[in-house]
Protein backbone atom coordinates (compact mmCIF):
# COMPACT_ATOMS: atom_id res chain seq x y z
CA UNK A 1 101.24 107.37 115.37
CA UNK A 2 98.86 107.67 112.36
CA UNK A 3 97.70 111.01 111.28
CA UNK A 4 93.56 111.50 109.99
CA UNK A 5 93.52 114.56 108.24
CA UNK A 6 89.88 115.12 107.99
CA UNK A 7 88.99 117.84 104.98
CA UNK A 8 92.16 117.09 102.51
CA UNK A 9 91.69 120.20 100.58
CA UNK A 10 94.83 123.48 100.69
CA UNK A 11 95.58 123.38 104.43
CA UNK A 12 94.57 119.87 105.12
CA UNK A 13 96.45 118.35 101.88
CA UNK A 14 99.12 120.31 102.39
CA UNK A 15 99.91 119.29 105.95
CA UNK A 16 99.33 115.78 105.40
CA UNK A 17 101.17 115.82 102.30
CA UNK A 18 104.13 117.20 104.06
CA UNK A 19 103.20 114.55 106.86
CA UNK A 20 103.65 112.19 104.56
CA UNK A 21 106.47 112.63 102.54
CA UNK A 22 108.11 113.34 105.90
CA UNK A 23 107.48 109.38 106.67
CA UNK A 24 104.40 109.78 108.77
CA UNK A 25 101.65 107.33 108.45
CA UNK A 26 98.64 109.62 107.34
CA UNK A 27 95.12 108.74 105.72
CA UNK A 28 93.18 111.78 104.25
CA UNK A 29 89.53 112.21 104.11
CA UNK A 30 87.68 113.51 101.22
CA UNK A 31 84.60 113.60 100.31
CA UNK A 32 83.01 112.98 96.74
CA UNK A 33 84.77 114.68 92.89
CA UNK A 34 87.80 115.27 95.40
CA UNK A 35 87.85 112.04 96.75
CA UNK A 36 87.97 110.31 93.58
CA UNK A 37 90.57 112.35 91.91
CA UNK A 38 92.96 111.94 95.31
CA UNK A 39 91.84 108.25 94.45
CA UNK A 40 92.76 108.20 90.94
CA UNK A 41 95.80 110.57 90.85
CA UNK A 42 97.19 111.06 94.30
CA UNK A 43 97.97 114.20 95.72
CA UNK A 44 99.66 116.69 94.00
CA UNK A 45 101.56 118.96 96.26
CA UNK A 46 103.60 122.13 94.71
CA UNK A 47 106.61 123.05 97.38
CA UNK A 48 109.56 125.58 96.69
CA UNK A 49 111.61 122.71 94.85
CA UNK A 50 108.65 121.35 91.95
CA UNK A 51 105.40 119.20 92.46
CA UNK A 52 105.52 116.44 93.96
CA UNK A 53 102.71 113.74 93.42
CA UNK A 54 101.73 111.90 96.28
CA UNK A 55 100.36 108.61 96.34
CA UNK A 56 98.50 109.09 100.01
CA UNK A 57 96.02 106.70 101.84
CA UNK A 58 92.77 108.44 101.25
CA UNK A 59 88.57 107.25 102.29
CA UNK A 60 85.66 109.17 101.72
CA UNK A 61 84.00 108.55 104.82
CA UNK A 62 84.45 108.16 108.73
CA UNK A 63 83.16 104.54 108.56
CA UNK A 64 85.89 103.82 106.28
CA UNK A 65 88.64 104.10 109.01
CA UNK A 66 89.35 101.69 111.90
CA UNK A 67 90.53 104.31 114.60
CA UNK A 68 93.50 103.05 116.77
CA UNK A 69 94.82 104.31 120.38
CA UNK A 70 97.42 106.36 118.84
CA UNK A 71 95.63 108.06 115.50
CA UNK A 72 96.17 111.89 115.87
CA UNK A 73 92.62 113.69 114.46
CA UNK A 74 93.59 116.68 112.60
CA UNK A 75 90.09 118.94 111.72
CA UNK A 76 91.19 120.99 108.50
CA UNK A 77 87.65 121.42 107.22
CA UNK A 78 86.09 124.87 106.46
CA UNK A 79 84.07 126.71 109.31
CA UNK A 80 80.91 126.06 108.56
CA UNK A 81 81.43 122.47 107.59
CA UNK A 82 83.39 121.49 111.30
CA UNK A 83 80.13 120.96 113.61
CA UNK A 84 79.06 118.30 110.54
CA UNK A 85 82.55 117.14 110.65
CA UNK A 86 82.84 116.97 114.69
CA UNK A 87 79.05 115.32 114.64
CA UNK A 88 80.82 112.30 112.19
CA UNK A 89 83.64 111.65 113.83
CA UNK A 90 82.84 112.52 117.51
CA UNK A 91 81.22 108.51 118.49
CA UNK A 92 83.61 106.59 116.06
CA UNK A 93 85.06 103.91 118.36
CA UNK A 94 88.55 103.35 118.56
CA UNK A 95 90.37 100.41 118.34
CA UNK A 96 91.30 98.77 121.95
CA UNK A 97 89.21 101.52 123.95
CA UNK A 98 90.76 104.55 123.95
């Protein structure tokens, strides 16, 4: 199982962080300065025991990921920005058909 967490800012970096360094398979989607600095610097996650940086799978777009059967979609985008989101990701095929 491979988690997309799509909108890698506070909630979505923070879960797929924790996804992450919990062993997960994860790829984060960001879009432009963010992007770029996940990119170039990974993601830097402060938890109760210090900051921890990251070095996380991360795209900037939908085309950039080759869905599979058993990806798990996680929508951590801001309100207004989710029926964009949805619209994006919503007719991405998946790998094998399902």
């Amino acid at each position: 199982m491979r988690y997309i967490i799509i909108g890698s800012g506070a909630v979505g970096g923070s879960i797929g962080g924790r996804l992450h360094e919990s062993g997960r398979a994860v790829v984060l989607v960001a879009r432009g300065a963010h992007f770029e600095a996940l990119r170039d610097n990974g993601l830097r996650l402060t938890v109760p025991t210090g900051t921890l940086t990251l070095d996380v799978p991360v795209v900037p777009r939908p085309e950039d990921v080759e869905l599979r059967e058993d990806d798990v979609l996680v929508l951590a985008v801001k309100t207004q920005d989710s029926v964009a989101a949805l619209d994006a990701w919503a007719a991405r095929p998946v790998a094998g058909g399902g």
